[in-house]
C-alpha atoms as a PDB file:
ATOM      1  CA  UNK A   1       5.367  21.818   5.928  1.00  0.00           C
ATOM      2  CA  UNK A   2       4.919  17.980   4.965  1.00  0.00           C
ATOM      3  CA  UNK A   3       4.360  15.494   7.592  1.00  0.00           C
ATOM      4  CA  UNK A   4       6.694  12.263   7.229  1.00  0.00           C
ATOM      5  CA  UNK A   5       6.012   8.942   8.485  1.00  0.00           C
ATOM      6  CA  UNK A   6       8.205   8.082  11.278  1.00  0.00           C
ATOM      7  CA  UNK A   7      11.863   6.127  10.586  1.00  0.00           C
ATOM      8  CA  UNK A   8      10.367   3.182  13.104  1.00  0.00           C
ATOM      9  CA  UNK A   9       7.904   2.439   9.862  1.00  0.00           C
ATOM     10  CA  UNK A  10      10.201   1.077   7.441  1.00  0.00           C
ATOM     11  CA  UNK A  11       8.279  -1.627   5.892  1.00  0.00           C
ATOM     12  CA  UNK A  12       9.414  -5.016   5.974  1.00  0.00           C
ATOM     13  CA  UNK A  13       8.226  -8.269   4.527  1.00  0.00           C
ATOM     14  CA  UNK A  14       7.635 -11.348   6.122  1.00  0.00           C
ATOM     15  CA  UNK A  15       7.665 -15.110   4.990  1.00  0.00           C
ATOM     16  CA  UNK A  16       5.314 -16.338   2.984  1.00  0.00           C
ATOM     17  CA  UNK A  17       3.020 -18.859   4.796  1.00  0.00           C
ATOM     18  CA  UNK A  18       1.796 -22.236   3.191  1.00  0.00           C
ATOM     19  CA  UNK A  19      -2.103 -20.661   4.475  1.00  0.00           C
ATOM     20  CA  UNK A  20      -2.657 -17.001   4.892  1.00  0.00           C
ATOM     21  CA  UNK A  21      -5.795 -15.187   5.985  1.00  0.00           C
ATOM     22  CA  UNK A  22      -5.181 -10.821   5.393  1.00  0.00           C
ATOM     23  CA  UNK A  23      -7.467  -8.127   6.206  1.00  0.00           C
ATOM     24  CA  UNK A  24      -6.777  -4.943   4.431  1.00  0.00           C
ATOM     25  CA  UNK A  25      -8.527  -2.004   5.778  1.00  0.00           C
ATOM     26  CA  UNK A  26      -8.327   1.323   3.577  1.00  0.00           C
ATOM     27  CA  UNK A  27      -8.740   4.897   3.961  1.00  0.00           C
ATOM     28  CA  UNK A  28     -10.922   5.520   0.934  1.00  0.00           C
ATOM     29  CA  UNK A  29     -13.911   3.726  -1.071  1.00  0.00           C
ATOM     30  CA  UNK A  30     -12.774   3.381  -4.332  1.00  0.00           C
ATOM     31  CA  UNK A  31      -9.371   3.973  -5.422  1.00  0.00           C
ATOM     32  CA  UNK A  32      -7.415   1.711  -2.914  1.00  0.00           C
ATOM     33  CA  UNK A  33     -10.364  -0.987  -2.984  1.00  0.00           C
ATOM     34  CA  UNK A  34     -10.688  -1.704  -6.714  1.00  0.00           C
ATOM     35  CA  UNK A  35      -6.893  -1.853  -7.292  1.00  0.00           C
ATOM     36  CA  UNK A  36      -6.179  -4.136  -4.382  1.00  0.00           C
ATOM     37  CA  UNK A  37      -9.535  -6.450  -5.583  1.00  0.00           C
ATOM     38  CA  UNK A  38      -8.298  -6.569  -9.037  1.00  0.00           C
ATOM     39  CA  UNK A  39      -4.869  -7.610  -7.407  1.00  0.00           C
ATOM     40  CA  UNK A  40      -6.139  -9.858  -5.058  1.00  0.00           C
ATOM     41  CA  UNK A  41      -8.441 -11.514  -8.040  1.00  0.00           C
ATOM     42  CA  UNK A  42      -5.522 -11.541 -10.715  1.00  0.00           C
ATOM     43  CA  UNK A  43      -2.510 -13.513  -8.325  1.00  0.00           C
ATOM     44  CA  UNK A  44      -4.794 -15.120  -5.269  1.00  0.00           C
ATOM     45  CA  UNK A  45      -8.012 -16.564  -7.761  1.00  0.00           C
ATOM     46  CA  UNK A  46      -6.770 -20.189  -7.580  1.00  0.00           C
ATOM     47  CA  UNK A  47      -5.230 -19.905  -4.487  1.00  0.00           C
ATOM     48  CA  UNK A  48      -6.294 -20.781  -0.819  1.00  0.00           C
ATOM     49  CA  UNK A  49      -5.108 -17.666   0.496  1.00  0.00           C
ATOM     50  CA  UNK A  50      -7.973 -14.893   1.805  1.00  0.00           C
ATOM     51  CA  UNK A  51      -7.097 -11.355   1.059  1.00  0.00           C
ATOM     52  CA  UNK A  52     -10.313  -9.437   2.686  1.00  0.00           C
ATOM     53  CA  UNK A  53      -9.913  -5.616   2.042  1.00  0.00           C
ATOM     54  CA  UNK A  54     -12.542  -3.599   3.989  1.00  0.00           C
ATOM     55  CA  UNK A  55     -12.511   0.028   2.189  1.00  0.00           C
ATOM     56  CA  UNK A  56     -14.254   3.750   2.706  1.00  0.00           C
ATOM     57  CA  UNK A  57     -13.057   3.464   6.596  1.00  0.00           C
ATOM     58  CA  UNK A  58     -12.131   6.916   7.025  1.00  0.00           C
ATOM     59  CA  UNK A  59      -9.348   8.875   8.531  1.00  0.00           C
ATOM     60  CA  UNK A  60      -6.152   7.310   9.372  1.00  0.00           C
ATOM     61  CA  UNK A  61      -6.751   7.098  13.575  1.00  0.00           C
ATOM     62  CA  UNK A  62     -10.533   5.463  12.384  1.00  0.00           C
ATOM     63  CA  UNK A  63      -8.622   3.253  10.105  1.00  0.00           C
ATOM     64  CA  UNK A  64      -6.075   1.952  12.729  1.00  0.00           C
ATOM     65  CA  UNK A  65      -8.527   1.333  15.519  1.00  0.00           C
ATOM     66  CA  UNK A  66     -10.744  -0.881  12.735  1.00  0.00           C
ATOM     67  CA  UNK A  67      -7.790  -2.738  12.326  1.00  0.00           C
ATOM     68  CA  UNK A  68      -6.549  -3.298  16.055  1.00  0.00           C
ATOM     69  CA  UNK A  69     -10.117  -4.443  16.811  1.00  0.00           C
ATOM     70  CA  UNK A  70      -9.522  -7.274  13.322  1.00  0.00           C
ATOM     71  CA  UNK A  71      -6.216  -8.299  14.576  1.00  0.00           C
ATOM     72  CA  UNK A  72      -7.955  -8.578  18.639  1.00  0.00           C
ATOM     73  CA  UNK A  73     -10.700 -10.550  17.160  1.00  0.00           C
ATOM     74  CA  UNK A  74      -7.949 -13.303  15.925  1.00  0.00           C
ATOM     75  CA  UNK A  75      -9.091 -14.470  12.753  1.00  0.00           C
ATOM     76  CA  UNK A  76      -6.323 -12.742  10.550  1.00  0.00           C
ATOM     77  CA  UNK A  77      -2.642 -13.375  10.619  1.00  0.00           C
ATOM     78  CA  UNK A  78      -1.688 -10.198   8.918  1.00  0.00           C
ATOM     79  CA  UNK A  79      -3.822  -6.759   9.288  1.00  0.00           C
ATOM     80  CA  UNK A  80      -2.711  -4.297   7.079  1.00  0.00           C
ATOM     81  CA  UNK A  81      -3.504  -0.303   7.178  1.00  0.00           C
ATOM     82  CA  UNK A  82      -3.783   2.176   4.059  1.00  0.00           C
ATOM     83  CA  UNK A  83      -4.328   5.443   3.912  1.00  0.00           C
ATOM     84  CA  UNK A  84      -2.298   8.906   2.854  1.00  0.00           C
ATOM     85  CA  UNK A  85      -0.604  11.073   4.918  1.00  0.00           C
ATOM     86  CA  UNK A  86      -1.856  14.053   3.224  1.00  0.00           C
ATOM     87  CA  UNK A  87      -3.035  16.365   5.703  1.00  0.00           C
ATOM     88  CA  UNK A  88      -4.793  14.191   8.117  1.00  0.00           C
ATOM     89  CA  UNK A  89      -5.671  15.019  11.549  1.00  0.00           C
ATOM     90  CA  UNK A  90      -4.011  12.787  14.419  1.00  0.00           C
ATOM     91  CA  UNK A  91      -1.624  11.360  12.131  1.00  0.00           C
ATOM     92  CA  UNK A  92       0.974  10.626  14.621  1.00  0.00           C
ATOM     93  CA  UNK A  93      -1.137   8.884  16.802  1.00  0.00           C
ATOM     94  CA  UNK A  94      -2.446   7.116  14.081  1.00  0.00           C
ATOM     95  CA  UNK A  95       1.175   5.896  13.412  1.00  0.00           C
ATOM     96  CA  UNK A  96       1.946   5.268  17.274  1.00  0.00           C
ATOM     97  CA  UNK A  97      -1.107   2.847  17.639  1.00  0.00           C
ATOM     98  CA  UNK A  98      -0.542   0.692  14.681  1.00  0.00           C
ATOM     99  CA  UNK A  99       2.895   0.097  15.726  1.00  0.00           C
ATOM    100  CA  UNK A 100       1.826  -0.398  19.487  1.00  0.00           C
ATOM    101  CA  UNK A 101      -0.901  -3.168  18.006  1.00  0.00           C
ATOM    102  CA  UNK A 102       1.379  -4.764  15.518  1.00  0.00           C
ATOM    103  CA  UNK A 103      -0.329  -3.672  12.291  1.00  0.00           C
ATOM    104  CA  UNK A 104       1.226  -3.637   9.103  1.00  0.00           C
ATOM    105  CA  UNK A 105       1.504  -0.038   7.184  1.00  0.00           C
ATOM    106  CA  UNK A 106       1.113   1.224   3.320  1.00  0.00           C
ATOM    107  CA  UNK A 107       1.242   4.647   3.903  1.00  0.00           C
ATOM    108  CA  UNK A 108       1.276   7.176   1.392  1.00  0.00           C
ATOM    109  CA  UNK A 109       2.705  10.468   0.834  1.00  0.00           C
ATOM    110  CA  UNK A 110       1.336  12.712  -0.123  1.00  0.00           C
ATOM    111  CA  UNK A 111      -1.363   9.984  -1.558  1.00  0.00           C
ATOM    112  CA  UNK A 112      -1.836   6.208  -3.186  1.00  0.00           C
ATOM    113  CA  UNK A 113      -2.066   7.787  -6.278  1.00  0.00           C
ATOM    114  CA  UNK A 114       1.524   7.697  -6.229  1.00  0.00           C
ATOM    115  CA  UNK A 115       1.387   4.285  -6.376  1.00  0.00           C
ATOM    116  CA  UNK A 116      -0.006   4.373  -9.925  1.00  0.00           C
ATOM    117  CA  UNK A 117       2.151   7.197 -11.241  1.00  0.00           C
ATOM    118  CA  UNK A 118       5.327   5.129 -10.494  1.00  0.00           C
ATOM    119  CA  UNK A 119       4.288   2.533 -13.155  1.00  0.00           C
ATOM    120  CA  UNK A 120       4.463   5.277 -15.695  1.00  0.00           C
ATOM    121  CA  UNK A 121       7.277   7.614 -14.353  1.00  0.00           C
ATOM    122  CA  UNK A 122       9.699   8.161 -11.974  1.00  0.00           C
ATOM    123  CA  UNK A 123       9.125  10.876  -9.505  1.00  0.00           C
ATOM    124  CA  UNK A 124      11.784  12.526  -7.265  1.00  0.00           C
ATOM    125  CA  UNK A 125      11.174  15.620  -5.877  1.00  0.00           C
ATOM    126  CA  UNK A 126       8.042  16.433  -3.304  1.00  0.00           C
ATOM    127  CA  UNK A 127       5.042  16.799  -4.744  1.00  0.00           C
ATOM    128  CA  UNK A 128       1.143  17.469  -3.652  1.00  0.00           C
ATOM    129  CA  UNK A 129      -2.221  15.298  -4.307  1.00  0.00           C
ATOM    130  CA  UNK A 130      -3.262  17.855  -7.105  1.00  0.00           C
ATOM    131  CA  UNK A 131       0.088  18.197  -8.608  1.00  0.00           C
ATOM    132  CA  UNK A 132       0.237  13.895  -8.364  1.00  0.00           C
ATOM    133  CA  UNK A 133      -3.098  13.422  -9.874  1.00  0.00           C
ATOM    134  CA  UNK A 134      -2.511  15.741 -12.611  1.00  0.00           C
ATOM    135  CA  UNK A 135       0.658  13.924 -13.835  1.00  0.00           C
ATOM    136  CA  UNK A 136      -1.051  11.110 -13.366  1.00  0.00           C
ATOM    137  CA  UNK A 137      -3.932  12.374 -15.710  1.00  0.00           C
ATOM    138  CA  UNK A 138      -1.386  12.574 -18.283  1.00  0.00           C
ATOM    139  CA  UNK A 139      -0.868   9.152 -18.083  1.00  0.00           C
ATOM    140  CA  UNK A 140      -4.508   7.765 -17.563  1.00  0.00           C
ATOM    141  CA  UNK A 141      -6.572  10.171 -19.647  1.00  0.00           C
ATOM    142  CA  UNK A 142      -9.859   8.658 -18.118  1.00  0.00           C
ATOM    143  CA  UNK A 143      -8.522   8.798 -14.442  1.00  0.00           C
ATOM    144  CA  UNK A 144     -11.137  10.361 -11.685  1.00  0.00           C
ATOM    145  CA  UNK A 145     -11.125   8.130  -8.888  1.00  0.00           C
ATOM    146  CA  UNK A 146     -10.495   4.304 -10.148  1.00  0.00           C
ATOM    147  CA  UNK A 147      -6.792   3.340 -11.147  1.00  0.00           C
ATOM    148  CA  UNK A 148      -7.122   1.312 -14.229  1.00  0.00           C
ATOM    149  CA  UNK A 149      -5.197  -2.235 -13.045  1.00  0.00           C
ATOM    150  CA  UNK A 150      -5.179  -3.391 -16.473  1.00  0.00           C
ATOM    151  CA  UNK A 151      -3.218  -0.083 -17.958  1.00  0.00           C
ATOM    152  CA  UNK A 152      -0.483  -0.292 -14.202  1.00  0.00           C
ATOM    153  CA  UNK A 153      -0.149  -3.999 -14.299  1.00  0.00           C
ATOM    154  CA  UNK A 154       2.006  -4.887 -16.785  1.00  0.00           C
ATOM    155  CA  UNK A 155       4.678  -1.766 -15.393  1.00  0.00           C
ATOM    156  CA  UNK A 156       4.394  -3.366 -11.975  1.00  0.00           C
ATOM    157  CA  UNK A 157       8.105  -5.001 -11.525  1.00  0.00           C
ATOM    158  CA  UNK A 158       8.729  -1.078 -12.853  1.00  0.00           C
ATOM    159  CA  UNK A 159       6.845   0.475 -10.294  1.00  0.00           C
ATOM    160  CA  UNK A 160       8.340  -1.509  -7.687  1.00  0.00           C
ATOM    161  CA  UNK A 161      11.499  -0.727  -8.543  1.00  0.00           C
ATOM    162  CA  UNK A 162      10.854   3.036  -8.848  1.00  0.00           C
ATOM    163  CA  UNK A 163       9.299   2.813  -5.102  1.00  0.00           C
ATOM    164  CA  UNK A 164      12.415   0.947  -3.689  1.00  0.00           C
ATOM    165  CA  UNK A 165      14.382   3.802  -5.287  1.00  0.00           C
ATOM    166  CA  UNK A 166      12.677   6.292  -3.506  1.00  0.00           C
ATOM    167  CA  UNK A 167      13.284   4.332  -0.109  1.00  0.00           C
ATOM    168  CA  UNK A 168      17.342   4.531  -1.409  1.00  0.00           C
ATOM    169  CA  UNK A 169      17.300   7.911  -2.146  1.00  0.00           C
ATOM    170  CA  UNK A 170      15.398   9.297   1.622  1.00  0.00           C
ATOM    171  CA  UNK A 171      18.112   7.498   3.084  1.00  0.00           C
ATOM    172  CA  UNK A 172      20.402   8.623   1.328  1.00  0.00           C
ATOM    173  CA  UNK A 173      19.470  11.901   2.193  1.00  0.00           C
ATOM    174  CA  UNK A 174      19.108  10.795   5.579  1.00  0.00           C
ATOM    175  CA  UNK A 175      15.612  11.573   5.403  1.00  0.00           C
ATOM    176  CA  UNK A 176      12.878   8.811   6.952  1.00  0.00           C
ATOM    177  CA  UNK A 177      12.096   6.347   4.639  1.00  0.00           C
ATOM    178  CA  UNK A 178       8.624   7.618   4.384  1.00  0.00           C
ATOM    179  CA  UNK A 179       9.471  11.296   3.289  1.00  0.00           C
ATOM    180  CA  UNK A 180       7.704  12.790   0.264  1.00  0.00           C
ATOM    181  CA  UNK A 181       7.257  11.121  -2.101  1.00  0.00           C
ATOM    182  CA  UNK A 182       6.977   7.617  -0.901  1.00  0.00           C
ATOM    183  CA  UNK A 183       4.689   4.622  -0.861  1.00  0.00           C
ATOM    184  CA  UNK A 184       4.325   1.732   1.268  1.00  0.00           C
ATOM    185  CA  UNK A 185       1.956   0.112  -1.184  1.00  0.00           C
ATOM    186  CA  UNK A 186       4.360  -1.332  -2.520  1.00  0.00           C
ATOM    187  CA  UNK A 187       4.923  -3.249   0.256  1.00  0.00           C
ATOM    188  CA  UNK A 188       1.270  -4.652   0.042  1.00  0.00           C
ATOM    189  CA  UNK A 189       2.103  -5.277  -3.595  1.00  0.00           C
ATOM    190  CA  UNK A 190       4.662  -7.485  -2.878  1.00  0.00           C
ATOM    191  CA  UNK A 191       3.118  -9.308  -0.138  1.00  0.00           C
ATOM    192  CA  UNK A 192      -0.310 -10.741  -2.195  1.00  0.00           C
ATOM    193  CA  UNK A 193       2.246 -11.119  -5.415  1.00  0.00           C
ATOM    194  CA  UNK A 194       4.435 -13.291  -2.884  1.00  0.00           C
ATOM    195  CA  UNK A 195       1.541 -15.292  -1.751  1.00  0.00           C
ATOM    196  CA  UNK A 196       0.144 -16.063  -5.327  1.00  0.00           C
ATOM    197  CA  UNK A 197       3.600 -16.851  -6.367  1.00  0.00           C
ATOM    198  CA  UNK A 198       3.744 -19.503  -3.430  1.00  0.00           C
ATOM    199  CA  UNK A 199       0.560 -20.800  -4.141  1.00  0.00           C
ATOM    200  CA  UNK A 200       1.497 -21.405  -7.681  1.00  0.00           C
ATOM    201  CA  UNK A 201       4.807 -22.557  -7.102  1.00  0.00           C
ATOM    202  CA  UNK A 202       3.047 -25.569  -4.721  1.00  0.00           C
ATOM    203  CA  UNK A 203       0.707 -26.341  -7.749  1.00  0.00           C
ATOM    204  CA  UNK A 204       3.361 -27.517 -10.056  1.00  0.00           C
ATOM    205  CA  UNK A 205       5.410 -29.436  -6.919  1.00  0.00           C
ATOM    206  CA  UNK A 206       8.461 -26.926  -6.597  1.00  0.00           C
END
């Protein structure tokens, strides 16, 4: 049976701050890493704002206690969490101590993959992290562990818009928001796109 993120997760975004300092720590080495970098280095490069994404963490629980010990240590005004539900051990707790500590979630399910299958497609019904990555294939030839931000990027307003459709559709179905499929990523997304829009926005006076 899939595990689902609980209700109390629904991602929200917050306003965007003239100075922001964000550590991102991730579940896994590459993948989540080289997007967010490529990201981070394509909206924030001119910018003042310090997007510091820590990846190859581990399991969700090791992830989250990295994280409360960033956000204890003061020197970040967001912390962020990312990792898959998938079939992780000590998920729930996982889930009950980043929301006890504050942390910001882009949680995946079943996997961040999903993330870059939205900018090609739109995906409905439940799926697994084989089944994703083998549509995804279809999409990204080359794909093994790196998503290619160049070939997403320009389907990104698309992607968004397929992920906030997902969100409308769980709760339509009175399912919790993070049901399968879903991605909080997109959250993330819109949060260093917000900030690079800000900073930009200041540049010309506006």
């Amino acid at each position: 049976m899939p595990k689902r993120v609980p209700q109390g997760l629904r991602r929200k975004l917050g306003a965007v701050p003239p100075f922001a300092r964000i550590a991102v720590v991730c579940e896994g080495e590459v993948t989540e890493p080289k997007y967010l970098n490529a990201l981070k280095g394509a909206e924030l490069a001119s910018s003042a704002h310090i997007i510091e994404v820590k990846g190859g963490v581990g399991v969700p629980l090791t992830v989250v206690r990295r994280a409360v010990k960033l956000k204890k240590g003061g020197n970040y005004d967001e912390v962020w969490c990312v990792f898959d539900v998938d079939d992780h051990p000590k998920l729930p707790e996982a889930l009950d101590q980043a929301c006890a500590n504050g942390l910001r979630l882009a949680v995946s399910n079943p996997c961040f993959e999903l993330w870059g299958l939205l900018h090609f497609q739109d995906q409905r019904s439940e799926l697994g992290r084989k089944q994703l990555c083998s549509k995804l294939k279809k999409h990204l030839p080359g794909y093994k562990k790196a998503l290619a931000f160049e070939k997403l990027d320009p389907n990104r307003e698309l992607a968004l818009r397929r992920a906030a459709g997902l969100d409308r559709m769980h709760r339509n179905d009175k399912k919790p928001p993070s049901s399968n499929p879903s991605t909080g990523v997109a959250a993330l997304v819109e949060k260093i796109a917000g900030l690079g829009r800000a900073a930009r926005l200041k540049k010309l006076g506006r």
